[in-house]
C-alpha atoms as a PDB file:
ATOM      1  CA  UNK A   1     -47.550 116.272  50.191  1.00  0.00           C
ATOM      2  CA  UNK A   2     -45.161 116.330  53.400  1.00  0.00           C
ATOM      3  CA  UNK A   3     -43.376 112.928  51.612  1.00  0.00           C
ATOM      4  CA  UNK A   4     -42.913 114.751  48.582  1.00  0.00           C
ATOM      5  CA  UNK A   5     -41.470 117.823  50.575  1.00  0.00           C
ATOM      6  CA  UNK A   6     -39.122 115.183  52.714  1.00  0.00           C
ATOM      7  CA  UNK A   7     -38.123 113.609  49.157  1.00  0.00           C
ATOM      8  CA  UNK A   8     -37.202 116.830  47.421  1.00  0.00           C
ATOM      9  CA  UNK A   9     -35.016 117.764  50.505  1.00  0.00           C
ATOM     10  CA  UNK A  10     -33.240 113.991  50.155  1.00  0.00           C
ATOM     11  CA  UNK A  11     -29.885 114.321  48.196  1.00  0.00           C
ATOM     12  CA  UNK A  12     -28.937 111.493  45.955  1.00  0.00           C
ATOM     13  CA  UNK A  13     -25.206 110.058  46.144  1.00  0.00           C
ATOM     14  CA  UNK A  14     -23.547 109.417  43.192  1.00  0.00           C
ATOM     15  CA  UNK A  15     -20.322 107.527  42.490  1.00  0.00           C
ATOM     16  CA  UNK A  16     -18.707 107.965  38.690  1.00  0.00           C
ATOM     17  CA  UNK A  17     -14.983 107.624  37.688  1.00  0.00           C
ATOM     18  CA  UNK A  18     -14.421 111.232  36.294  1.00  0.00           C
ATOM     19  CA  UNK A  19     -10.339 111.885  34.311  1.00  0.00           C
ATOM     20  CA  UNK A  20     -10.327 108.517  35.669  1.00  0.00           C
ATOM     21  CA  UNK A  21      -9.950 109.218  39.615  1.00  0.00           C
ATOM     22  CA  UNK A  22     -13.273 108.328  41.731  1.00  0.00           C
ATOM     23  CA  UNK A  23     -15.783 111.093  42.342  1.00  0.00           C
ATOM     24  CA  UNK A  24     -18.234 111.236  44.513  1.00  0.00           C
ATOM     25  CA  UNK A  25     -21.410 113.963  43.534  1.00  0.00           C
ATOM     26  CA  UNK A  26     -23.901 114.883  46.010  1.00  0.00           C
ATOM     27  CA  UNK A  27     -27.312 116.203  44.034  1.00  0.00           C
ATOM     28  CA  UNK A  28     -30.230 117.606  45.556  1.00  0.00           C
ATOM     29  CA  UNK A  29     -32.928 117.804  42.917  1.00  0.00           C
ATOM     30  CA  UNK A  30     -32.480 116.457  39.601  1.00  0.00           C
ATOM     31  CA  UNK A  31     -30.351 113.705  39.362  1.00  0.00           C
ATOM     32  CA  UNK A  32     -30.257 113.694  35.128  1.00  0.00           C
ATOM     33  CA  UNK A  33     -30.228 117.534  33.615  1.00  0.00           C
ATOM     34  CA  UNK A  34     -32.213 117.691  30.834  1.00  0.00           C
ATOM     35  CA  UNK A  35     -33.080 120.644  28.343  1.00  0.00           C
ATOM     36  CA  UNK A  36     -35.865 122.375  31.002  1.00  0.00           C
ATOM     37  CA  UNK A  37     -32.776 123.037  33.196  1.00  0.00           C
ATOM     38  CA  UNK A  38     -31.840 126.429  32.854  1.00  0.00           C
ATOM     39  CA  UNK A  39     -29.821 126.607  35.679  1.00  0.00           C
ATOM     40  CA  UNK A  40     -27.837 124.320  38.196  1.00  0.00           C
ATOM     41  CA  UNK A  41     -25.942 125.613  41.371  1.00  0.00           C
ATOM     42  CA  UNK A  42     -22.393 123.780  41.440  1.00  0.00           C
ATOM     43  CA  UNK A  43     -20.261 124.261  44.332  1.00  0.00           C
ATOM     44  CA  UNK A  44     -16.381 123.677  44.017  1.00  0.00           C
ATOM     45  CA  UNK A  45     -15.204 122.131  47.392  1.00  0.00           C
ATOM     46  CA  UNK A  46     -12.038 123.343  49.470  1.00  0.00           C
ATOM     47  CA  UNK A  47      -9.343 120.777  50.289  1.00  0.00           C
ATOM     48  CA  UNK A  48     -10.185 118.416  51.789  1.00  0.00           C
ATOM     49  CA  UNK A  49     -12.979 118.026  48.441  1.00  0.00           C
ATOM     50  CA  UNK A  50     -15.653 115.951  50.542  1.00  0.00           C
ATOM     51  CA  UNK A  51     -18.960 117.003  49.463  1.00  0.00           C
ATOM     52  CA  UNK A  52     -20.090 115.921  52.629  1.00  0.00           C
ATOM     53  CA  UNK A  53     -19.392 118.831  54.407  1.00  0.00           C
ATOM     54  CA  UNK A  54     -21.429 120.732  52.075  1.00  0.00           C
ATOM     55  CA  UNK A  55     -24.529 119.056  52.667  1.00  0.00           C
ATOM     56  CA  UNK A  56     -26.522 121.629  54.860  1.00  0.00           C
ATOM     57  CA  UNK A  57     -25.433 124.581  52.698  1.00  0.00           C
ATOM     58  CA  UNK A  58     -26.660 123.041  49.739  1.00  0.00           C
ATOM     59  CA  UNK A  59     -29.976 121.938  51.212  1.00  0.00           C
ATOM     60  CA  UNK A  60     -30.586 125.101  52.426  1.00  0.00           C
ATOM     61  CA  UNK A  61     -29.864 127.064  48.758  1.00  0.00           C
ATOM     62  CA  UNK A  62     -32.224 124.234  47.260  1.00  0.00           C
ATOM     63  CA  UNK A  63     -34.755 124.698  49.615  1.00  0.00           C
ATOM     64  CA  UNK A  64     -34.555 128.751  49.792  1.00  0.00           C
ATOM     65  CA  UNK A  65     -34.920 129.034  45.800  1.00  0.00           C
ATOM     66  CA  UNK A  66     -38.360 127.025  46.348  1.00  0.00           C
ATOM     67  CA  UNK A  67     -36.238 123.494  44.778  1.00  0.00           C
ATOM     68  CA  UNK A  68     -36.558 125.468  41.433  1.00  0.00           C
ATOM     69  CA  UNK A  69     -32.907 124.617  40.650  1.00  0.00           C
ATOM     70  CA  UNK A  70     -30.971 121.799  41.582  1.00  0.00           C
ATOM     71  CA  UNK A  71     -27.817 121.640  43.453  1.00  0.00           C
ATOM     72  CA  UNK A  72     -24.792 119.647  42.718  1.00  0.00           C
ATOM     73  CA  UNK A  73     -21.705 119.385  44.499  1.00  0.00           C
ATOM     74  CA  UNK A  74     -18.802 117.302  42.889  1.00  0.00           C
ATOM     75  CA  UNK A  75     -15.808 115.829  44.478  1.00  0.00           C
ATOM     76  CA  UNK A  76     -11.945 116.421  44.116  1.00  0.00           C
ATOM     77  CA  UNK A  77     -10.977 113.408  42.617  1.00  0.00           C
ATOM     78  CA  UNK A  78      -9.633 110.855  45.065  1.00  0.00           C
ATOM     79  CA  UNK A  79     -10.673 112.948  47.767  1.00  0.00           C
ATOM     80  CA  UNK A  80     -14.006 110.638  48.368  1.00  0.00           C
ATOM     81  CA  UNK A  81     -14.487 106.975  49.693  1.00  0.00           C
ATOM     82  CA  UNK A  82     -15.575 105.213  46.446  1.00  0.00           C
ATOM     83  CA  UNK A  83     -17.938 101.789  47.240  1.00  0.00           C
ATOM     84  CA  UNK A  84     -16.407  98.493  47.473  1.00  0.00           C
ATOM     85  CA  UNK A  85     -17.273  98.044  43.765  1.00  0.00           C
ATOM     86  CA  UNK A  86     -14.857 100.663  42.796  1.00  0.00           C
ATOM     87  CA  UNK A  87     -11.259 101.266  43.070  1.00  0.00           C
ATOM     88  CA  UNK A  88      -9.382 104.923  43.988  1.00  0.00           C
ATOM     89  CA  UNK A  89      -8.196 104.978  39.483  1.00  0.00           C
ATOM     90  CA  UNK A  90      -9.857 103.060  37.112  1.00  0.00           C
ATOM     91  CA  UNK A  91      -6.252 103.269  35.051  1.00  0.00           C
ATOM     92  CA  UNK A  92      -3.606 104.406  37.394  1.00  0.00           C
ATOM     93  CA  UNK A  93      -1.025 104.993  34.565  1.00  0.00           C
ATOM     94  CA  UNK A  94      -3.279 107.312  33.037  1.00  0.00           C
ATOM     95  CA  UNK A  95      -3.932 109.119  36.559  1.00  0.00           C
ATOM     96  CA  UNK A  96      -0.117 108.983  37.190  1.00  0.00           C
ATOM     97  CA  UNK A  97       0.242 110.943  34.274  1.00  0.00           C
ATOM     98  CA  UNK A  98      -2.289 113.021  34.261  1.00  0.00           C
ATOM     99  CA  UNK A  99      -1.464 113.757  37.916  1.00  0.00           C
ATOM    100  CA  UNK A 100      -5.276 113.575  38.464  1.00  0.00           C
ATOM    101  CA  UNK A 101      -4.881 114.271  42.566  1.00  0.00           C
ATOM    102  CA  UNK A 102      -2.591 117.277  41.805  1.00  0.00           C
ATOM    103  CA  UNK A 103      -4.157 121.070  41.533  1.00  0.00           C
ATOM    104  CA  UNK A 104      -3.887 121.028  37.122  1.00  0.00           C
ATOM    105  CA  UNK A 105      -5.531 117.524  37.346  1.00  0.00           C
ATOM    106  CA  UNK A 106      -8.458 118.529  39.693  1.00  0.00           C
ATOM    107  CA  UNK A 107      -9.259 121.800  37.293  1.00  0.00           C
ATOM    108  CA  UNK A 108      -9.197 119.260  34.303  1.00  0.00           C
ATOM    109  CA  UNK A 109     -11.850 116.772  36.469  1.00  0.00           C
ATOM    110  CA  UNK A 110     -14.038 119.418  36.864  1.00  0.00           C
ATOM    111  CA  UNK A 111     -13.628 120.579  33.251  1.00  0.00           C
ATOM    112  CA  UNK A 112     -14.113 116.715  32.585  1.00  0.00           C
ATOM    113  CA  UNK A 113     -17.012 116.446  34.825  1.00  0.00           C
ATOM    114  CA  UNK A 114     -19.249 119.479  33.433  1.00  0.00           C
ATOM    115  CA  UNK A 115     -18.197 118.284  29.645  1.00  0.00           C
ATOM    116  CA  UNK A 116     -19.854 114.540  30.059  1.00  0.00           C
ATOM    117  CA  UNK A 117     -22.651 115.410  33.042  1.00  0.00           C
ATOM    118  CA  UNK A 118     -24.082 119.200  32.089  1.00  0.00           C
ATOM    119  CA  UNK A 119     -25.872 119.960  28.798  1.00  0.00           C
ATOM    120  CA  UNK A 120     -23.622 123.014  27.036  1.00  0.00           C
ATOM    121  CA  UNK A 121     -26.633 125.565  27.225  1.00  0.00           C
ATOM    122  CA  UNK A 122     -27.351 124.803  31.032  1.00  0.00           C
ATOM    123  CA  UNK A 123     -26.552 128.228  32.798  1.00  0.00           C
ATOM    124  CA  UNK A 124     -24.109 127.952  35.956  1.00  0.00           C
ATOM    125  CA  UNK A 125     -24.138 129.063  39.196  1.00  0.00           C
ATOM    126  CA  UNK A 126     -20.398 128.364  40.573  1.00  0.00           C
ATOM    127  CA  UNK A 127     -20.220 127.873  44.310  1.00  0.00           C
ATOM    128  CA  UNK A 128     -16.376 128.478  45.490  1.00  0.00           C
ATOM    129  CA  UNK A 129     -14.971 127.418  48.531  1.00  0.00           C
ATOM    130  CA  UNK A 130     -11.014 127.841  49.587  1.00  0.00           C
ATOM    131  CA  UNK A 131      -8.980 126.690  46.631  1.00  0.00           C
ATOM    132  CA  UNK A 132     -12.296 126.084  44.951  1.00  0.00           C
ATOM    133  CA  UNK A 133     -11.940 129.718  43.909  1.00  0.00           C
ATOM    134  CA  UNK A 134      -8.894 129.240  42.661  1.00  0.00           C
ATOM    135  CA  UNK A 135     -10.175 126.468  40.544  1.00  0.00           C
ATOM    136  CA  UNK A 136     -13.473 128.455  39.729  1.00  0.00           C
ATOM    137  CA  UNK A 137     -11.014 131.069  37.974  1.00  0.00           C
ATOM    138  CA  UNK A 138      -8.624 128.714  36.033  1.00  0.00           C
ATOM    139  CA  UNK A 139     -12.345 126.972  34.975  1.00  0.00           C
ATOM    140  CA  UNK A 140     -13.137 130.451  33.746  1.00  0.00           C
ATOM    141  CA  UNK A 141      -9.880 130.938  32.141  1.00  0.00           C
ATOM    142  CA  UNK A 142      -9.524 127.698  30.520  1.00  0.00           C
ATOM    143  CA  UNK A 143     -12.881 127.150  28.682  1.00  0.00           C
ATOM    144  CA  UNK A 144     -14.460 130.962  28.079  1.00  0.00           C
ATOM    145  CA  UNK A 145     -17.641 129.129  26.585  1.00  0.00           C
ATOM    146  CA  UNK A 146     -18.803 127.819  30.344  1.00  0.00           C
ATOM    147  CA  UNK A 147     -22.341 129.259  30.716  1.00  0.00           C
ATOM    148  CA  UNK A 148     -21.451 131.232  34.155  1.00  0.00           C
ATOM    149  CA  UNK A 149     -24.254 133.076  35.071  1.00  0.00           C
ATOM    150  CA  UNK A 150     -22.228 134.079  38.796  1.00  0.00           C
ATOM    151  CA  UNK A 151     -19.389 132.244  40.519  1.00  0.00           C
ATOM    152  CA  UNK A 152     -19.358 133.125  44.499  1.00  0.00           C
ATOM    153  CA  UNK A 153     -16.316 132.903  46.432  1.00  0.00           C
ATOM    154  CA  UNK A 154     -16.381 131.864  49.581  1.00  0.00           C
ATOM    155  CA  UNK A 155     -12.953 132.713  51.725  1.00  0.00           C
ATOM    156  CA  UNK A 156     -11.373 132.403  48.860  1.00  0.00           C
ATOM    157  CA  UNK A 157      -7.560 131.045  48.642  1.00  0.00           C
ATOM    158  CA  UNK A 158      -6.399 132.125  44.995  1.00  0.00           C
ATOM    159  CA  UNK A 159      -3.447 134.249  45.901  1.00  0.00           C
ATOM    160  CA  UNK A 160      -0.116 134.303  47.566  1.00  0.00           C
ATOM    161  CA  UNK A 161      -1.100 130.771  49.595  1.00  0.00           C
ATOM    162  CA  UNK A 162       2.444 129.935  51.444  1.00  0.00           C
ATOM    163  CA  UNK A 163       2.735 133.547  52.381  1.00  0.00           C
ATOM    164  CA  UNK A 164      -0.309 133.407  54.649  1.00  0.00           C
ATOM    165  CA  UNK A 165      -0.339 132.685  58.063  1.00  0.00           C
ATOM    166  CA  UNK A 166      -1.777 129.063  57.669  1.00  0.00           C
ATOM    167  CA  UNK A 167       0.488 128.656  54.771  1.00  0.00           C
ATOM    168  CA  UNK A 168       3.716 129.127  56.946  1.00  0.00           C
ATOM    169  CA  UNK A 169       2.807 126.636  59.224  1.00  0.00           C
ATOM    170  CA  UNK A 170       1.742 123.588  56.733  1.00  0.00           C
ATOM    171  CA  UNK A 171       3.750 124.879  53.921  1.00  0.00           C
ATOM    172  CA  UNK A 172       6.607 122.668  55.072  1.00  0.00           C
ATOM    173  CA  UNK A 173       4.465 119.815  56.615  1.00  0.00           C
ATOM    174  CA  UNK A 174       2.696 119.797  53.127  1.00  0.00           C
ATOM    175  CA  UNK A 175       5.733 119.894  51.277  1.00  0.00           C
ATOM    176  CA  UNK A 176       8.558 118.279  52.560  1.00  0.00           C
ATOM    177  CA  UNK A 177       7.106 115.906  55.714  1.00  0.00           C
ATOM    178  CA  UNK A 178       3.710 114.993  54.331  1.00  0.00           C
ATOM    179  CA  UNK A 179       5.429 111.276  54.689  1.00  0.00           C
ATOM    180  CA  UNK A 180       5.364 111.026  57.839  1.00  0.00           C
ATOM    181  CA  UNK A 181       1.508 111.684  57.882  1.00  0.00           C
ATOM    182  CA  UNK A 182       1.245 108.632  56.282  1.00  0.00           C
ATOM    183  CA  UNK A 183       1.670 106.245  59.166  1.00  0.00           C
ATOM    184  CA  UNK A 184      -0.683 107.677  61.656  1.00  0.00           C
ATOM    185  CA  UNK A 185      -3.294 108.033  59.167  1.00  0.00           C
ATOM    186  CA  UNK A 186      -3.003 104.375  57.985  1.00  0.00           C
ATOM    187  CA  UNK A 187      -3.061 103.435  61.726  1.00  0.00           C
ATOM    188  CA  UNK A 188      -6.246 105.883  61.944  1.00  0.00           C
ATOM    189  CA  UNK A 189      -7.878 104.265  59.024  1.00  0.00           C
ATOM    190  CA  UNK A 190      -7.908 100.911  60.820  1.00  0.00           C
ATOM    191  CA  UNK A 191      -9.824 102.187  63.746  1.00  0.00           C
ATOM    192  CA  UNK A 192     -13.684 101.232  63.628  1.00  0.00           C
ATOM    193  CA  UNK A 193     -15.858 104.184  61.995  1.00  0.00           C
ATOM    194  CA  UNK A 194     -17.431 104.158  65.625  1.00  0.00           C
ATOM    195  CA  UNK A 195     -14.304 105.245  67.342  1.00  0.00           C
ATOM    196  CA  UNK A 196     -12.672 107.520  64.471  1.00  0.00           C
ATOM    197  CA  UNK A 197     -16.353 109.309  65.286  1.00  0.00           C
ATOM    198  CA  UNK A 198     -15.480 109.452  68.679  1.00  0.00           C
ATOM    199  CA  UNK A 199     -11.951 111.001  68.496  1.00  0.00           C
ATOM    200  CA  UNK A 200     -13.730 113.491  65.719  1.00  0.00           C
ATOM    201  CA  UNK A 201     -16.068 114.693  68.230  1.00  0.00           C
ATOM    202  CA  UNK A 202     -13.471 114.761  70.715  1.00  0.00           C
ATOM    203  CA  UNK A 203     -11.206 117.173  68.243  1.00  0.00           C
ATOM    204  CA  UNK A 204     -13.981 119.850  66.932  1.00  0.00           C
ATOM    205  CA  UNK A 205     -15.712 119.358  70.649  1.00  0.00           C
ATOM    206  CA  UNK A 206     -15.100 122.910  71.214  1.00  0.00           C
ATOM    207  CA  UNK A 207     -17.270 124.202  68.378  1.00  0.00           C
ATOM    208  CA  UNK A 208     -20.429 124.529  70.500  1.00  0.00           C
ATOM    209  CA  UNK A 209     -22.375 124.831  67.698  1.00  0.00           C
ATOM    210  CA  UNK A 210     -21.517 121.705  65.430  1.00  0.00           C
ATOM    211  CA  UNK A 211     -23.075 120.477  62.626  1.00  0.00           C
ATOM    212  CA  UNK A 212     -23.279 117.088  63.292  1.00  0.00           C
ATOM    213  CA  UNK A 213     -23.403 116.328  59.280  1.00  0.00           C
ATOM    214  CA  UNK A 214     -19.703 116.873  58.997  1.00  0.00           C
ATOM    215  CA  UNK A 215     -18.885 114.248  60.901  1.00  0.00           C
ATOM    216  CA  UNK A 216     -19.693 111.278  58.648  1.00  0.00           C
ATOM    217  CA  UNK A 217     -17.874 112.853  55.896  1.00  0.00           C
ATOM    218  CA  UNK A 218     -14.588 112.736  58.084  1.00  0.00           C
ATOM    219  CA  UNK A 219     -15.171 109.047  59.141  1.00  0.00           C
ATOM    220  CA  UNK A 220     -14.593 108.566  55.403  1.00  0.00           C
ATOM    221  CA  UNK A 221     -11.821 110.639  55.191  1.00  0.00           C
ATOM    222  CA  UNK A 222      -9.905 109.051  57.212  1.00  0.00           C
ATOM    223  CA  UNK A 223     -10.553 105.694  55.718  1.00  0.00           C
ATOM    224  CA  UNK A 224      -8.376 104.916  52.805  1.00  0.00           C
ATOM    225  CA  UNK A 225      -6.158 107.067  50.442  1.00  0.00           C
ATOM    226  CA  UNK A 226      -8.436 109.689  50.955  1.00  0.00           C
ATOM    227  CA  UNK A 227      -6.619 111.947  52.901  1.00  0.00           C
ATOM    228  CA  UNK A 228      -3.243 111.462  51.468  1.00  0.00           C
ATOM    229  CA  UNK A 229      -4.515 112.870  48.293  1.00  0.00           C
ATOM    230  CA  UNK A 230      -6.000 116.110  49.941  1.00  0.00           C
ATOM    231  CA  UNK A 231      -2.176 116.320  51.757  1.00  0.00           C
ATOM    232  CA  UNK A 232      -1.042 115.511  48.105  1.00  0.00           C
ATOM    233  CA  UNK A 233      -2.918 118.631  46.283  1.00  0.00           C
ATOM    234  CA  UNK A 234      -2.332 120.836  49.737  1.00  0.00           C
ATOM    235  CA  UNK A 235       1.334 120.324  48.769  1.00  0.00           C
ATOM    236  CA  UNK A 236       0.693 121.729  45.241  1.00  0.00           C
ATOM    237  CA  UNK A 237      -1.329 124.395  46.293  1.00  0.00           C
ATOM    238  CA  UNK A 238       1.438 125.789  48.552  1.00  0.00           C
ATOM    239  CA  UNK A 239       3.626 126.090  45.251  1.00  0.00           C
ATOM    240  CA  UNK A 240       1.332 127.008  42.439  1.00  0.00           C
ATOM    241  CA  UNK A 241      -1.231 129.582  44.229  1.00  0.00           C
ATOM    242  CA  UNK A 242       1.020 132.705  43.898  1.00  0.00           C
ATOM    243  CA  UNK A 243      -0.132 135.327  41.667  1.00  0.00           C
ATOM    244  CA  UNK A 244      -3.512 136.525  41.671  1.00  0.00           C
ATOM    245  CA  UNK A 245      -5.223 136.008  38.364  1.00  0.00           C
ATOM    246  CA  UNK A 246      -5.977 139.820  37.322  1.00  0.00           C
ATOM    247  CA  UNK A 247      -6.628 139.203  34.013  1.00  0.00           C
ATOM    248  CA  UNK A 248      -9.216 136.527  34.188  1.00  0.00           C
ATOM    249  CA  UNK A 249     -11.165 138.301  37.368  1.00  0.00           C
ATOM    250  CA  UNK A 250     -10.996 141.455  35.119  1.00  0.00           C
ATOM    251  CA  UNK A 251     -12.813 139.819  32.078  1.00  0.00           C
ATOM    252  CA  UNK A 252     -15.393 138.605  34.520  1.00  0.00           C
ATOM    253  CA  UNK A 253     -15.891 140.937  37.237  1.00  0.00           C
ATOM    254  CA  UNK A 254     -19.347 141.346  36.582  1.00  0.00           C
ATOM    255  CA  UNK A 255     -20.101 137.697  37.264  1.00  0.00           C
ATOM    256  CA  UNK A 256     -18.317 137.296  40.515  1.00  0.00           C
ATOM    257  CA  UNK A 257     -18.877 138.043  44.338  1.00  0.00           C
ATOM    258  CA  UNK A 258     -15.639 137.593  46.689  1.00  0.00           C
ATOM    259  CA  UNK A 259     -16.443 136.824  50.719  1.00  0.00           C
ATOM    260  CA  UNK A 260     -13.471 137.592  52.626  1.00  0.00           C
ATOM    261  CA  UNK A 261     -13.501 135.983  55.952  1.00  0.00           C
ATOM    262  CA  UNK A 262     -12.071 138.501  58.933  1.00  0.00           C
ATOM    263  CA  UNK A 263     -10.435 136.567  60.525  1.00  0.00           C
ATOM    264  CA  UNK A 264      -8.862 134.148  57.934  1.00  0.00           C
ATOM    265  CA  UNK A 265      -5.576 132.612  58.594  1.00  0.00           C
ATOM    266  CA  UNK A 266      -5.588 131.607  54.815  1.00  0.00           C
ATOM    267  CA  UNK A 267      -6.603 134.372  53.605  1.00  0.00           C
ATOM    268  CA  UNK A 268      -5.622 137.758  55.738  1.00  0.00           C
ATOM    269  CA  UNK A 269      -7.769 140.484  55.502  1.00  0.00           C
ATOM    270  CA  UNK A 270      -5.125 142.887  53.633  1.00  0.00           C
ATOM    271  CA  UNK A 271      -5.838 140.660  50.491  1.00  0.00           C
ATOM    272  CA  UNK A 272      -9.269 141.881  50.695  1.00  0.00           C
ATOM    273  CA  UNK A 273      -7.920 145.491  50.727  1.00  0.00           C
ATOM    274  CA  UNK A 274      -5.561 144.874  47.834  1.00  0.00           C
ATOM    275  CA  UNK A 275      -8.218 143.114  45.903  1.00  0.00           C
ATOM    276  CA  UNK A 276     -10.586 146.274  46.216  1.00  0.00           C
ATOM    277  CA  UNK A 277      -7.907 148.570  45.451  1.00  0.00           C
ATOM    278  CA  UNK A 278      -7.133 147.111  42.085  1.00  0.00           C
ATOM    279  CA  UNK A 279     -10.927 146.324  41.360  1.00  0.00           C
ATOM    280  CA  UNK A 280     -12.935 149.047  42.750  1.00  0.00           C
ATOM    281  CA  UNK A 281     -15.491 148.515  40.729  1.00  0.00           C
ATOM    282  CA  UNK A 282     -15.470 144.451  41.810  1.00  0.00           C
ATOM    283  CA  UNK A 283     -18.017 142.913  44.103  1.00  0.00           C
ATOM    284  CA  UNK A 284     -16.137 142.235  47.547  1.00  0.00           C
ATOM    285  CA  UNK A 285     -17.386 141.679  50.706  1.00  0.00           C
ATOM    286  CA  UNK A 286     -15.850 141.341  54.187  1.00  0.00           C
ATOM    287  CA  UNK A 287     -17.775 139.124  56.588  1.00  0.00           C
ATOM    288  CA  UNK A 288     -19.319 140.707  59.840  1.00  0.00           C
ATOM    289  CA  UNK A 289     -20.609 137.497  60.986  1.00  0.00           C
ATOM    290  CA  UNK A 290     -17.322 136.160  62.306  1.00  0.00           C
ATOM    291  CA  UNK A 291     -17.947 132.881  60.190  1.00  0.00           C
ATOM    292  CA  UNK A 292     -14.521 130.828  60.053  1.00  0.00           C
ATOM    293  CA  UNK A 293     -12.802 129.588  57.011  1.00  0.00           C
ATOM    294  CA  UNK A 294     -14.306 126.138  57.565  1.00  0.00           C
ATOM    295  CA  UNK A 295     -17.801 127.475  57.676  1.00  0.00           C
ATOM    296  CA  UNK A 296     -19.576 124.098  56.791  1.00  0.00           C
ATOM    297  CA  UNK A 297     -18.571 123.170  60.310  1.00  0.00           C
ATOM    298  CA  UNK A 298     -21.117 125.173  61.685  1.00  0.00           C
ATOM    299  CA  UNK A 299     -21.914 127.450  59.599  1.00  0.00           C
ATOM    300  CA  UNK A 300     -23.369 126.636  56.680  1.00  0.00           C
ATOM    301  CA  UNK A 301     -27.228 127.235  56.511  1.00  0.00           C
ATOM    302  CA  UNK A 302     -26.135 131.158  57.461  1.00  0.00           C
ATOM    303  CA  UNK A 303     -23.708 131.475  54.605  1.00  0.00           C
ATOM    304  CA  UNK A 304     -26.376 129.796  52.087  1.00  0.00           C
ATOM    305  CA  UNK A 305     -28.958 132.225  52.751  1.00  0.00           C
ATOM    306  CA  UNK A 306     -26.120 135.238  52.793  1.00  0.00           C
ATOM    307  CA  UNK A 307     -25.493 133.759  48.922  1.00  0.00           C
ATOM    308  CA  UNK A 308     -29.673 133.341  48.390  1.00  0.00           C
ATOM    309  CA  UNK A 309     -29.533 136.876  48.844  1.00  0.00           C
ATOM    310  CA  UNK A 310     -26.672 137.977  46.614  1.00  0.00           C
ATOM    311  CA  UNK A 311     -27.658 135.990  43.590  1.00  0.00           C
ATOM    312  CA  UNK A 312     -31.785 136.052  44.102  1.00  0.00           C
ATOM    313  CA  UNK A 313     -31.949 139.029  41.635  1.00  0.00           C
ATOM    314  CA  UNK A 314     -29.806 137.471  38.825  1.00  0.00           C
ATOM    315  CA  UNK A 315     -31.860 134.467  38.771  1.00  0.00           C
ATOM    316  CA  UNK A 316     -35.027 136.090  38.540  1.00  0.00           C
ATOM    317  CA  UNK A 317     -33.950 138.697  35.821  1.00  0.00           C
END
């Protein structure tokens, strides 16, 4: 029985070309859905997309809903390590075209992704993080037939982005120097995975608390093209995340549950208030837990089982 247990908590890696980019999707539970799958949890990443980071979170929500559903996590395209096998584009005119690493290309790969992997009457649970709100919403927007049962957003950047205090800062790194990245990170990716560990370590050292799952995923991330393309769709996200979406949050307000970090340096806490004022009807929270923006780095089995408990009732309806 314990193997079975151990197995059920072991996610499966899977590596597809998806609008044509590379995408990397982390499952726990099923691996295929079929018809008896009423429900899967899919979480949207933040930039950098590295489903990595996501790992305990989504092993805890699996685990905490008794493995009844399973849990998916899926990629931003060109944001994972694909295996030797594979290159970045399977057809990099296409991708140039489609501008498959820019912020419209990665809302069309994960329209792409749910039309070819996810069975049209499968309900959804939409798992937000960052600009994974953002995309959550345009999802929303652009096909209204997506079974959402709830989308949760977590510290959610879909609003005003440059104008934020983070914003200022990379705003013009993002846009106008993101160059000059280029050569340190291509000297980075030459380092041996051992070492980039190291200096990882090194950098988040001061969060005593670490979950030492993250750090894998940012070996890879700083081993090929990866992290030019999440510089690539930061630079987009600067100039297209301006407006808040009122009109599609309106026609789904029932469905969706904002977390507002308080102390969010992408996301202040007055958009919170503004949010509420126009919605007061909306589910918002504020977190009390002090949980940073980057929560996965430490955070993540507490924010899973703060979503267990939001969502436990409309799954059991």
């Amino acid at each position: 029985r314990e193997t079975g247990l151990h197995q059920r908590d072991e996610p499966q890696m899977d590596f597809m070309y998806c609008s044509g980019a590379a995408t990397e999707v982390l499952k726990f539970g099923s691996c295929q859905l079929h018809s008896e799958h009423k429900v899967l949890f899919l979480i949207i990443p933040g930039n950098p997309g590295v489903v990595g980071f996501y790992r305990t979170f989504m092993q805890t929500l699996h685990a905490m809903f008794r493995y009844q559903y399973p849990v998916w996590a899926v990629s931003h395209a060109g944001h994972c390590v694909p295996p030797t096998s594979m290159d970045m584009v399977d057809d990099a005119s296409s991708a140039e075209e489609d501008d498959v690493f820019g912020l419209n290309g990665q809302i069309e790969h994960k329209l792409a992704f749910l039309r070819t992997h996810v069975p049209k009457e499968t309900s959804l649970v939409l798992v937000g993080h960052s600009i994974g709100c953002y995309i959550i919403l345009e999802m929303m927007k652009r096909n209204p037939e997506l079974k959402v049962l709830k989308a949760v957003m977590l510290f959610p950047t879909i609003e005003r982005m440059a104008e934020t205090p983070q914003g200022k800062v990379l705003t013009p790194v993002l846009c106008h120097m993101r160059y000059l990245a280029y050569l340190p990170l291509f000297l980075l990716s030459l380092l041996p995975d051992n070492i980039k560990a190291g200096l990882i370590k090194l950098v988040l050292g001061g969060i005593s608390t670490l979950d030492s799952s993250v750090i894998q995923p940012t070996v890879g991330l700083l081993s090929g093209d990866s992290a030019a393309n999440a510089m690539y769709m930061g630079g987009q996200e600067m100039r297209k995340v301006l407006e808040r979406d009122n009109i599609t949050i309106k026609k789904n307000l029932d469905k969706l549950i904002f977390y507002y970090g308080a102390t969010d340096h992408w996301c202040p806490v007055q958009y919170y208030h503004d949010i509420k004022l126009d919605f007061p009807h909306g589910d918002f929270r504020l977190c009390e837990n002090g949980f940073r923006h980057a929560f996965v780095l430490d955070a993540g089995r507490d924010v899973a089982k703060m979503v267990v408990e939001w969502i436990r009732g409309d799954l059991t309806r």
